[in-house]
C-alpha atoms as a PDB file:
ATOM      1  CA  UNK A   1      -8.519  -7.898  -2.178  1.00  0.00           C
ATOM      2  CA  UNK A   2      -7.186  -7.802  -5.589  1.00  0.00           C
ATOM      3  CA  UNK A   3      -8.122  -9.506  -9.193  1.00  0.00           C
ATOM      4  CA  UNK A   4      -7.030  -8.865 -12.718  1.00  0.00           C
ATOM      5  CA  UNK A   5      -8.575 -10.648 -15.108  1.00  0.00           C
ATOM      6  CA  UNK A   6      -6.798 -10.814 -18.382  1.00  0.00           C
ATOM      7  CA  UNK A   7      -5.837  -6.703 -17.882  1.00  0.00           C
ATOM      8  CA  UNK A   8      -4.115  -4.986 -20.391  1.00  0.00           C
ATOM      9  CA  UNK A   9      -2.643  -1.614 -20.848  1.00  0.00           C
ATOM     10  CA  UNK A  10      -1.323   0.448 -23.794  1.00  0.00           C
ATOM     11  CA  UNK A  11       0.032   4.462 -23.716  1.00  0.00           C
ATOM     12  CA  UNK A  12      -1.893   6.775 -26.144  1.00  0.00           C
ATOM     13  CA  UNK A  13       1.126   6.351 -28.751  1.00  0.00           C
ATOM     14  CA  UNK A  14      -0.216   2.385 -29.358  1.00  0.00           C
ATOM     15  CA  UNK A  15       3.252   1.271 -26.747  1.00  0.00           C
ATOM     16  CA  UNK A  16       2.626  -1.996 -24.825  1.00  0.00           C
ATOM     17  CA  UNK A  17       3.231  -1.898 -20.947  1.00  0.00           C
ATOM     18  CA  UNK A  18       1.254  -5.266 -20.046  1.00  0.00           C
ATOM     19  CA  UNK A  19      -0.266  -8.026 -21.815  1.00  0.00           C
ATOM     20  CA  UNK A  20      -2.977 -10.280 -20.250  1.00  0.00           C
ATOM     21  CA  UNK A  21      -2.460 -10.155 -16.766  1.00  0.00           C
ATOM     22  CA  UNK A  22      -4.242 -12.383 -14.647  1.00  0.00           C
ATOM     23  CA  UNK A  23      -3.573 -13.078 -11.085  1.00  0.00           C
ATOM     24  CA  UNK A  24      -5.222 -12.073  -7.456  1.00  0.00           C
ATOM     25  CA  UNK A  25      -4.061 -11.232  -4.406  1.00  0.00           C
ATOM     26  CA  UNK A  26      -5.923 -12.002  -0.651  1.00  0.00           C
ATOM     27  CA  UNK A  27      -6.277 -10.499   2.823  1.00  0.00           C
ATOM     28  CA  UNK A  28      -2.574 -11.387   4.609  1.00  0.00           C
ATOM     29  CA  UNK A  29      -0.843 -11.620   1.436  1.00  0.00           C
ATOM     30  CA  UNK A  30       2.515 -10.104   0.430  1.00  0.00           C
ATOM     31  CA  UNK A  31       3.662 -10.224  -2.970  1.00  0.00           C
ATOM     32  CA  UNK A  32       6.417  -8.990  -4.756  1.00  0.00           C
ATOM     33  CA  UNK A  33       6.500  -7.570  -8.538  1.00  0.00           C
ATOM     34  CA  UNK A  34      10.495  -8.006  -9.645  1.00  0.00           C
ATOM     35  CA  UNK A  35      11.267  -7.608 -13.105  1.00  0.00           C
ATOM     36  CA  UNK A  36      13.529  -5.413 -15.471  1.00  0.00           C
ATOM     37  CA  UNK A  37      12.818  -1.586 -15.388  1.00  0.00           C
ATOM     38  CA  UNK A  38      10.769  -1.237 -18.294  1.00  0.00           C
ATOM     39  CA  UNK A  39       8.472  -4.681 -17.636  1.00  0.00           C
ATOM     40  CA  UNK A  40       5.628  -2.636 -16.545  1.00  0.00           C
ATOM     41  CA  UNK A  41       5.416  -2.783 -12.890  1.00  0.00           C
ATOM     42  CA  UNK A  42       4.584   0.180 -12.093  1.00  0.00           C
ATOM     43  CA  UNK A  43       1.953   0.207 -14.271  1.00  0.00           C
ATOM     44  CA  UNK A  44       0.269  -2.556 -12.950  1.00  0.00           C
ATOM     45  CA  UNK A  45       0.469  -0.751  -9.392  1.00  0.00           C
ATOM     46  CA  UNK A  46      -1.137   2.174 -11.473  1.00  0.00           C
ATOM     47  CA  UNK A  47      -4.032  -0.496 -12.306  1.00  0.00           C
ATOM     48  CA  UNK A  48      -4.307  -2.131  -9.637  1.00  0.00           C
ATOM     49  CA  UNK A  49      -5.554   1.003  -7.612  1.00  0.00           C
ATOM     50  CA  UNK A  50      -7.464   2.575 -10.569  1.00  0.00           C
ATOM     51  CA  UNK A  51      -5.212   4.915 -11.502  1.00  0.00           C
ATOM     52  CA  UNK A  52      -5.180   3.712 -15.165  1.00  0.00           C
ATOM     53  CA  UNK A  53      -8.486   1.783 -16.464  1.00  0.00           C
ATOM     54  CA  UNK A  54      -7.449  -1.514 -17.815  1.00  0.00           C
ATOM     55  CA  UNK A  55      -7.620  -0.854 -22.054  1.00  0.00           C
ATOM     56  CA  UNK A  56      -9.040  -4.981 -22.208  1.00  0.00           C
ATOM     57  CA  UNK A  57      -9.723  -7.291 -19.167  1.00  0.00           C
ATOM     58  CA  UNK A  58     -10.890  -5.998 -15.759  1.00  0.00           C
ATOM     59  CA  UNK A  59      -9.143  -4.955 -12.309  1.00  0.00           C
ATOM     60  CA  UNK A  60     -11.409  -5.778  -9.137  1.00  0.00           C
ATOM     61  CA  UNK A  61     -10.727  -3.984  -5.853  1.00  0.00           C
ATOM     62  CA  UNK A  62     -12.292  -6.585  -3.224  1.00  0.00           C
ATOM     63  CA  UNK A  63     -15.146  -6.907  -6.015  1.00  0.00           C
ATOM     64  CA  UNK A  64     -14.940  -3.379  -7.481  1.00  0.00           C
ATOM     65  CA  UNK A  65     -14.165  -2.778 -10.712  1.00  0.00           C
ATOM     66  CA  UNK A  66     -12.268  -0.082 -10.815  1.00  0.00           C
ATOM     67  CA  UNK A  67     -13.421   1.495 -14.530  1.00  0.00           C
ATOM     68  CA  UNK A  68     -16.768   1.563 -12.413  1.00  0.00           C
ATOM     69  CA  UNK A  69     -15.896   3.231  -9.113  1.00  0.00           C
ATOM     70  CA  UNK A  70     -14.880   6.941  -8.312  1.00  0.00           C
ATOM     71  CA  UNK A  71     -11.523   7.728  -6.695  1.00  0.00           C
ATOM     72  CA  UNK A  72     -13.025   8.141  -3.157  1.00  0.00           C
ATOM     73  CA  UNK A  73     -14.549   4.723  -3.191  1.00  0.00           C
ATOM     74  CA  UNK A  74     -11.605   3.238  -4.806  1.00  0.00           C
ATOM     75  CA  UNK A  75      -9.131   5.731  -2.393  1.00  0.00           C
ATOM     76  CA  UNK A  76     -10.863   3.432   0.427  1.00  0.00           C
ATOM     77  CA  UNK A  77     -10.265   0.350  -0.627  1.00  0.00           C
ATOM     78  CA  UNK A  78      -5.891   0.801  -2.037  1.00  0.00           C
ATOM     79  CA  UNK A  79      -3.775   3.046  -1.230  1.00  0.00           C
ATOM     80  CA  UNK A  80      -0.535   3.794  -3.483  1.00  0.00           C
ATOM     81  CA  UNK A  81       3.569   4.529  -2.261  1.00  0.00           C
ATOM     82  CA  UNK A  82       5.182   6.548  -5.614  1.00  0.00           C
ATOM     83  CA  UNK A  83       8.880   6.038  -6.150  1.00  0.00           C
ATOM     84  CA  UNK A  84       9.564   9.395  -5.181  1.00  0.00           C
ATOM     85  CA  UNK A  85       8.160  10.532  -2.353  1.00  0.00           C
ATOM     86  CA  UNK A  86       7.977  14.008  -2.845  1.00  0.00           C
ATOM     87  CA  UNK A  87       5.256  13.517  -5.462  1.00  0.00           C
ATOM     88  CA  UNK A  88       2.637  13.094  -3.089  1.00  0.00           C
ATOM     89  CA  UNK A  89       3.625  15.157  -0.204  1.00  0.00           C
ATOM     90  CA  UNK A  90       0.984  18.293  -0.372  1.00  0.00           C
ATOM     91  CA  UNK A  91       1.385  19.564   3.091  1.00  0.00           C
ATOM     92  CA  UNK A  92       4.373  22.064   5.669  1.00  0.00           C
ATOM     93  CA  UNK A  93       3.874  19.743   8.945  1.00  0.00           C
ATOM     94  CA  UNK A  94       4.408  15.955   8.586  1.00  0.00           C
ATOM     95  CA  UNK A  95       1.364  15.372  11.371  1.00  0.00           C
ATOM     96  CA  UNK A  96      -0.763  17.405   8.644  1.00  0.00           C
ATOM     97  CA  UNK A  97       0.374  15.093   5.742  1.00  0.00           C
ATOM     98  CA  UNK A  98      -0.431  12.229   7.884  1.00  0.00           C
ATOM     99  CA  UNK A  99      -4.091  12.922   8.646  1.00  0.00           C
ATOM    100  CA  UNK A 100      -4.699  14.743   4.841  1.00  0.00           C
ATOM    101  CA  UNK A 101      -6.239  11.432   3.586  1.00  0.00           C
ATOM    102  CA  UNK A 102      -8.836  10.584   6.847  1.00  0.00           C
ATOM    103  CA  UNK A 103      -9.731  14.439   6.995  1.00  0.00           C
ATOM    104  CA  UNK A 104     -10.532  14.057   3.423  1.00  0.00           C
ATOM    105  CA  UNK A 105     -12.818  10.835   4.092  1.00  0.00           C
ATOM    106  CA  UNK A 106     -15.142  13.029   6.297  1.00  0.00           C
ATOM    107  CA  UNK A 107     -13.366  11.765  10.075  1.00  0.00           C
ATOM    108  CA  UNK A 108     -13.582  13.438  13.372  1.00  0.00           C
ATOM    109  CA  UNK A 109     -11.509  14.830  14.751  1.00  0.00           C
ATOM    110  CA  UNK A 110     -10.771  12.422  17.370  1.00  0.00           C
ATOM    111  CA  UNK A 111     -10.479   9.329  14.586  1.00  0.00           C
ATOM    112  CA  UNK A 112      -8.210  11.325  12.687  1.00  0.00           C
ATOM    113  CA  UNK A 113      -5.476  12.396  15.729  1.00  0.00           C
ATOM    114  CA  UNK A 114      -6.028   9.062  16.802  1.00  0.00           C
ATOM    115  CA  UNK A 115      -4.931   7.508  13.181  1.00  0.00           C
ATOM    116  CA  UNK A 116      -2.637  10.041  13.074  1.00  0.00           C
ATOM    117  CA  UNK A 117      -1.233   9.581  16.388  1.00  0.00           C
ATOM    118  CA  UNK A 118      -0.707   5.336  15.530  1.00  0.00           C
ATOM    119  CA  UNK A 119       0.772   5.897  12.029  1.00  0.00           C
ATOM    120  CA  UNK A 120       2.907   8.210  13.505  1.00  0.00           C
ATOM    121  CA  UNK A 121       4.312   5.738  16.062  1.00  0.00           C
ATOM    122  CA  UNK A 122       4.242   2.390  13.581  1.00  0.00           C
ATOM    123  CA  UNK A 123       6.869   4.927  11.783  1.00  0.00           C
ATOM    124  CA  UNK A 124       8.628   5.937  14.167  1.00  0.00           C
ATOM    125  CA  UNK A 125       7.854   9.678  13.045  1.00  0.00           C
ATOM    126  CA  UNK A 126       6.622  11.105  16.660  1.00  0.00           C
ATOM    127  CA  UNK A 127       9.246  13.484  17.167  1.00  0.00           C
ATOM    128  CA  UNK A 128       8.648  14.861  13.911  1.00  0.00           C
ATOM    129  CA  UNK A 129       5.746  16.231  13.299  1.00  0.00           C
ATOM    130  CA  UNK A 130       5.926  19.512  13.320  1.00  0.00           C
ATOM    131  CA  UNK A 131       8.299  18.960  11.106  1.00  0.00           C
ATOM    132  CA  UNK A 132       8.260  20.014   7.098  1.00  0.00           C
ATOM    133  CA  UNK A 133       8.514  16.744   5.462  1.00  0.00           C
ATOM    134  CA  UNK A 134      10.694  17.727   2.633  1.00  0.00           C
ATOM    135  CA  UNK A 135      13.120  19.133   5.086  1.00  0.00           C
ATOM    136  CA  UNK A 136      13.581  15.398   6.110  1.00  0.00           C
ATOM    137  CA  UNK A 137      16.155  13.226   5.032  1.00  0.00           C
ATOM    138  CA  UNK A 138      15.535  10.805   1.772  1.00  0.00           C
ATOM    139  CA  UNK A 139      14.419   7.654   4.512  1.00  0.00           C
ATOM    140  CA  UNK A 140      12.189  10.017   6.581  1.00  0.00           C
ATOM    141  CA  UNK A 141      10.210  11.372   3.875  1.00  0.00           C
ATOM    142  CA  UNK A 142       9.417   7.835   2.983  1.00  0.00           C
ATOM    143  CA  UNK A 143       7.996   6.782   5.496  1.00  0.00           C
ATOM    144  CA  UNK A 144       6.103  10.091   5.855  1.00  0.00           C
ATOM    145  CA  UNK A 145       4.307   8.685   2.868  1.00  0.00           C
ATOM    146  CA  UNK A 146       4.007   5.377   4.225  1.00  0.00           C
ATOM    147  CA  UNK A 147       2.568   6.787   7.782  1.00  0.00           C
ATOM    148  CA  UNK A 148      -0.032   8.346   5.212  1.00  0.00           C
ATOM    149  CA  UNK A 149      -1.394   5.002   4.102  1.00  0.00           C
ATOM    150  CA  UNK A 150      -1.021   3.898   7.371  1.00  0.00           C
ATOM    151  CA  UNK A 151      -3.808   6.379   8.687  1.00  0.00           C
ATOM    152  CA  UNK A 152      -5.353   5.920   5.462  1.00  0.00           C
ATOM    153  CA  UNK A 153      -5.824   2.110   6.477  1.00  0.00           C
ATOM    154  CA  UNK A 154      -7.006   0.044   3.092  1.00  0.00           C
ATOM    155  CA  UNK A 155      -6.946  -3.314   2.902  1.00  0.00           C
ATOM    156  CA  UNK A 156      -4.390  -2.905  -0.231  1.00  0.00           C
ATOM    157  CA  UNK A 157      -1.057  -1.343  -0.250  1.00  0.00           C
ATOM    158  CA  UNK A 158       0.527  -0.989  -3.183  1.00  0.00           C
ATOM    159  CA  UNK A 159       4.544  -0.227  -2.597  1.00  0.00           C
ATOM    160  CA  UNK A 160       6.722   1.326  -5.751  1.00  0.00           C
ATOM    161  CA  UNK A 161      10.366   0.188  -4.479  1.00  0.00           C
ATOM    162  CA  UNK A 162       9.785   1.160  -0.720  1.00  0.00           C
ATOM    163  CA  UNK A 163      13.168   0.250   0.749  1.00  0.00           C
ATOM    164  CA  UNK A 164      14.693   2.446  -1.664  1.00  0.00           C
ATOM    165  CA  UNK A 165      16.591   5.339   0.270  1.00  0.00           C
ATOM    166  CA  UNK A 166      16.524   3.673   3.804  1.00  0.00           C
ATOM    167  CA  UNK A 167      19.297   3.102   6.243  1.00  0.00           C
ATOM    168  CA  UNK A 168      19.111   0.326   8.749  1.00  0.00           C
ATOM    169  CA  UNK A 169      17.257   2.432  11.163  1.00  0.00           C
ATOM    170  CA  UNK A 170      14.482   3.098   9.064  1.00  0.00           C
ATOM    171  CA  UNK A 171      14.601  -0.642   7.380  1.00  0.00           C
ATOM    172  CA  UNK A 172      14.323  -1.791  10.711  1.00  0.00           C
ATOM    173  CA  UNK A 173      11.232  -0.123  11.237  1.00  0.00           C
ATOM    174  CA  UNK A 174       9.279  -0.775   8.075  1.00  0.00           C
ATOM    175  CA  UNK A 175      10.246  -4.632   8.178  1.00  0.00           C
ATOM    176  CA  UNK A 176       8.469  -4.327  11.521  1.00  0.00           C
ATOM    177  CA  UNK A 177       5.920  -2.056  10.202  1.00  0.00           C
ATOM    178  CA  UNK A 178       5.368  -4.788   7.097  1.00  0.00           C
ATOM    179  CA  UNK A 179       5.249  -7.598   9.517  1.00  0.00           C
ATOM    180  CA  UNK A 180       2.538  -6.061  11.618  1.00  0.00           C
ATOM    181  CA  UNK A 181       0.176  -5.081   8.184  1.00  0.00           C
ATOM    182  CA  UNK A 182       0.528  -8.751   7.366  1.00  0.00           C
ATOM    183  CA  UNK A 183      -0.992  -9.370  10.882  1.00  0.00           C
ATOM    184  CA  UNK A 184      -3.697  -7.136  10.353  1.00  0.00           C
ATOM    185  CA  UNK A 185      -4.927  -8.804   7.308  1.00  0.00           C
ATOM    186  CA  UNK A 186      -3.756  -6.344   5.119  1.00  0.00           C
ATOM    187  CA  UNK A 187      -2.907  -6.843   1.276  1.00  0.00           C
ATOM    188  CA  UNK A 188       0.578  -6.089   0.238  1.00  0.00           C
ATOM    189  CA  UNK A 189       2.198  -5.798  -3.338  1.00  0.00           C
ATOM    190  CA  UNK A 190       5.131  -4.320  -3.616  1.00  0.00           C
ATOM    191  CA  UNK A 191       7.857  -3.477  -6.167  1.00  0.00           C
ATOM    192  CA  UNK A 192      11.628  -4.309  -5.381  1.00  0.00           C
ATOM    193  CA  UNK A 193      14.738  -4.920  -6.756  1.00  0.00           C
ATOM    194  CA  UNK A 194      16.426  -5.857  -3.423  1.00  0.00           C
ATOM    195  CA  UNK A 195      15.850  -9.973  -4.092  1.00  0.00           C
ATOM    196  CA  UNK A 196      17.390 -10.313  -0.645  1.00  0.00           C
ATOM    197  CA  UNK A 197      14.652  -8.009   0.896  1.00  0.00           C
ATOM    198  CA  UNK A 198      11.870  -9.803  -1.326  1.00  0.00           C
ATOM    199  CA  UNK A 199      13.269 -13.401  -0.528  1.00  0.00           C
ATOM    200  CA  UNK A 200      13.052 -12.246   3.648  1.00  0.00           C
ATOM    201  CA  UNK A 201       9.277 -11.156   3.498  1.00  0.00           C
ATOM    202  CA  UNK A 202       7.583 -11.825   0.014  1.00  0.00           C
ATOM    203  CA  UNK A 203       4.953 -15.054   0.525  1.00  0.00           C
ATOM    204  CA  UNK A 204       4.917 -15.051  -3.511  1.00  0.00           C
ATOM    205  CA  UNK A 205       6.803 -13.323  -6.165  1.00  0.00           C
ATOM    206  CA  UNK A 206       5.534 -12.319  -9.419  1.00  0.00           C
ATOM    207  CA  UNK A 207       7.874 -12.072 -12.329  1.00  0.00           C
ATOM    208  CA  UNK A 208       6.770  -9.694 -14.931  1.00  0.00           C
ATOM    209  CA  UNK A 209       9.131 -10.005 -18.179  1.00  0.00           C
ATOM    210  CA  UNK A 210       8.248  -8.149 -21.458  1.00  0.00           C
ATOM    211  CA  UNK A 211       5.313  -7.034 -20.044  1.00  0.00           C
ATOM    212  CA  UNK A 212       3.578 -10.150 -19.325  1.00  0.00           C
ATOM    213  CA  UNK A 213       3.474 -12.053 -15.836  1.00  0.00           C
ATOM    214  CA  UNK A 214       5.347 -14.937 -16.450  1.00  0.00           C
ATOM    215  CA  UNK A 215       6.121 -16.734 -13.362  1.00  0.00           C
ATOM    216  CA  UNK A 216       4.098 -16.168  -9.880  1.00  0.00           C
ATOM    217  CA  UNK A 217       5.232 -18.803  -7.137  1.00  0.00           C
ATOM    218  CA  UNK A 218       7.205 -18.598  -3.877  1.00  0.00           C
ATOM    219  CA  UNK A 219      10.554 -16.770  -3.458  1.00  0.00           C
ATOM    220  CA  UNK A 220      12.528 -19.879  -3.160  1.00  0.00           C
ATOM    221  CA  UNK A 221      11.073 -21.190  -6.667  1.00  0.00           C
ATOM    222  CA  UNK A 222      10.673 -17.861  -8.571  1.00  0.00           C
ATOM    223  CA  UNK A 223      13.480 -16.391  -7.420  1.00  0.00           C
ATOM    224  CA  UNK A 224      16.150 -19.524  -7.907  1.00  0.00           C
ATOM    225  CA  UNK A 225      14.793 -20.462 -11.212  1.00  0.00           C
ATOM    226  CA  UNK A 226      17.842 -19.844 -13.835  1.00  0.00           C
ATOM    227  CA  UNK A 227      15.441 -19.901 -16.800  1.00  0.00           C
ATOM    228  CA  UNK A 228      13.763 -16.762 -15.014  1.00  0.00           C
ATOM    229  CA  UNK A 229      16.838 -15.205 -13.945  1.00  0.00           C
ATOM    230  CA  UNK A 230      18.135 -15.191 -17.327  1.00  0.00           C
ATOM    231  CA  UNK A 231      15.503 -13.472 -19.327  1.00  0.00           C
ATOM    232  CA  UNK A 232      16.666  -9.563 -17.372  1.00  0.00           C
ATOM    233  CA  UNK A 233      19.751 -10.559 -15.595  1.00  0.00           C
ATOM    234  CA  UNK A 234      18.502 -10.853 -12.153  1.00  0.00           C
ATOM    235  CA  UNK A 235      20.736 -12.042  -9.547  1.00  0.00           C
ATOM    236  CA  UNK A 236      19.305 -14.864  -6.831  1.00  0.00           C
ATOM    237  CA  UNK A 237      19.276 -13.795  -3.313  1.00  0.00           C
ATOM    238  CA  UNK A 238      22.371 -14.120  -1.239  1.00  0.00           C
ATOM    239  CA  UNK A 239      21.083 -16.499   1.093  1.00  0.00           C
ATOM    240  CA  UNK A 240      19.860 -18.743  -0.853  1.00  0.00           C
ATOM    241  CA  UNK A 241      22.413 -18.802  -3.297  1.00  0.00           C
ATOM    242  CA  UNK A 242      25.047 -19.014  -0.593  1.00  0.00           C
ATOM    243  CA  UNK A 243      23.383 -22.109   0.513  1.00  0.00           C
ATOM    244  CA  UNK A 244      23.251 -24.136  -2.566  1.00  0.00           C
ATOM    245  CA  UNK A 245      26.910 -23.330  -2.939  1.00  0.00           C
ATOM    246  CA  UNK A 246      27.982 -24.492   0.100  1.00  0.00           C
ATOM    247  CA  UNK A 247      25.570 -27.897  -0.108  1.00  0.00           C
ATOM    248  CA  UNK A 248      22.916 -26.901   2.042  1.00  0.00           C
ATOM    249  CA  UNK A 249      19.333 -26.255   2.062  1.00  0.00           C
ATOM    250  CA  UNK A 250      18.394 -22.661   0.247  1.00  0.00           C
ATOM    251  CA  UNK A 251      16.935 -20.420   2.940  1.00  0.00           C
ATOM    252  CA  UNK A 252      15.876 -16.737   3.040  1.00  0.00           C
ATOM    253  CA  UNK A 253      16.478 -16.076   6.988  1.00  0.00           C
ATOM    254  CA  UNK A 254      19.587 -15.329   8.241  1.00  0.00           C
ATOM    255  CA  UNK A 255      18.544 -17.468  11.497  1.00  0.00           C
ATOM    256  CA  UNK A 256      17.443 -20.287   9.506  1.00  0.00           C
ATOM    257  CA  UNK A 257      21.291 -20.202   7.542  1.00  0.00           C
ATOM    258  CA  UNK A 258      23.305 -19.776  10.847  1.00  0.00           C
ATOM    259  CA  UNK A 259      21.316 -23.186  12.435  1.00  0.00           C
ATOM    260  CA  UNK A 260      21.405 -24.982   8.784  1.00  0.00           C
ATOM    261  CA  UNK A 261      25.398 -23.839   8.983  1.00  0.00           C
ATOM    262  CA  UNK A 262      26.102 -24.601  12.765  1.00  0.00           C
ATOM    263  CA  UNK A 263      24.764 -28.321  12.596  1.00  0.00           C
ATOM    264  CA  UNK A 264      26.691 -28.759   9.348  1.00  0.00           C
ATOM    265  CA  UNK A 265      29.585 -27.303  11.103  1.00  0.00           C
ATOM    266  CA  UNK A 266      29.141 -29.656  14.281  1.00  0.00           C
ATOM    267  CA  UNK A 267      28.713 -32.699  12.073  1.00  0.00           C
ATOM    268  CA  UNK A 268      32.292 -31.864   9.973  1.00  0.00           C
ATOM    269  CA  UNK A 269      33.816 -31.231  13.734  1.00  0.00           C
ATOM    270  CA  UNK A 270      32.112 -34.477  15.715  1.00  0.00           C
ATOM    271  CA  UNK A 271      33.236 -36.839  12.088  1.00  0.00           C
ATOM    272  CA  UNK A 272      36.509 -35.194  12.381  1.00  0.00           C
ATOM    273  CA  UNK A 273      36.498 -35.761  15.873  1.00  0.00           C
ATOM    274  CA  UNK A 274      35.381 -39.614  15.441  1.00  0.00           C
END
């Protein structure tokens, strides 16, 4: 779904943001970009969908290069969640928001209510919307733009810190949401700084440090590795971490810590027993 070859980027005032990255990214995948603010992960999410041309190297969107392709084309094939939400938020109903991207690929009017209709209940958005989506809270207006891809449906999502702003409630919902894209083949990369979030549903984590990618492995190795964790200050997950301290096996799922920590429990309490 994804390929950059040896892609690099610079601003106008000669500024490095990223230095030959290479890596690629397949139907079914999610990935996570962690990193100190400044590494350039955004940036590459800017890439990556061909919203910046690559200044050396190439990007490939499932075997487009993107300096190559117009936006529609390339519109089809990724579609891109901003930080803030209200950046790309265009239109006074939240239904209308929803269906602005199939409308805009030439669909009837039956495929779009019906795209509409299933991004709208993925979300959990139904009841709103007739709603203006900037009258919604911080979490709802999130996932207003994520309903958008949603009905949009590319094979690559490409998610700029999309936890940030939700309660529970709406966590709940987009860790099912995420779940079911994985199902449905779809690509995801994502940018987080929860590591707890990133160790629960990331299949790989890529570390970008000084603008360069410099570690891209699973959670449990990337995300434990002190030499990594050292070059911005990032903090291993809780899980994990909890585990090594208490001499078990490092796990990211709660229900995979509470069996690891009743059968260590049960073995202290049958040897005390004994």
């Amino acid at each position: 779904m994804l390929e950059l070859e040896q892609a690099s980027f610079d601003w106008p005032d000669g500024s490095r943001q990223l230095q030959d990255i290479s890596l690629t990214l397949a139907a079914g995948e999610c990935a996570a970009l962690v990193g100190a603010n400044g590494a350039g992960k955004s940036t590459l999410l800017r890439l990556a969908c061909g919203l910046l041309p690559p200044g050396s190297g190439r990007v490939r969107l499932a075997g487009v290069d993107t300096r190559e392709a117009r936006p529609p084309a390339l519109a089809r094939l990724a579609g891109l969640m901003f930080q803030e939400p209200e950046r790309q938020i265009c239109h006074a109903r939240v239904d209308l928001e929803v269906g602005f991207a199939p409308r805009l690929a030439g669909g009837t009017a039956a495929d779009i209510r019906r795209r509409v209709d299933e991004a709208l209940a993925l979300t959990g958005l139904e009841a709103m919307a007739p709603a203006h989506p900037l009258d919604l809270d911080a979490g709802a207006r999130r996932m207003v733009t994520l309903a958008s891809l949603i009905a949009q449906a590319p094979g690559l999502l490409l998610l700029d810190e999309p936890t940030r702003d939700l309660d529970a409630v709406w966590l709940a919902r987009f860790e099912r949401w995420l779940e079911h894209a994985r199902h449905q083949g779809q690509a995801v990369l994502m940018i987080s700084h929860d590591l707890d979030f990133v160790a629960r549903h990331a299949s790989r984590v890529l570390h970008l440090a000084a603008h360069r990618l410099v570690a891209d492995g699973p959670p449990e190795q990337v995300l434990a590795d002190p030499r990594l964790q050292s070059l911005d200050g990032l903090p291993a997950p809780t899980l994990p971490a909890l585990g090594r301290g208490l001499g078990m096996q490092p796990v990211s799922q709660p229900e995979a810590f509470a069996a690891q920590w009743d059968a260590s429990w049960q073995d202290r309490k049958n040897g005390r027993t004994a």
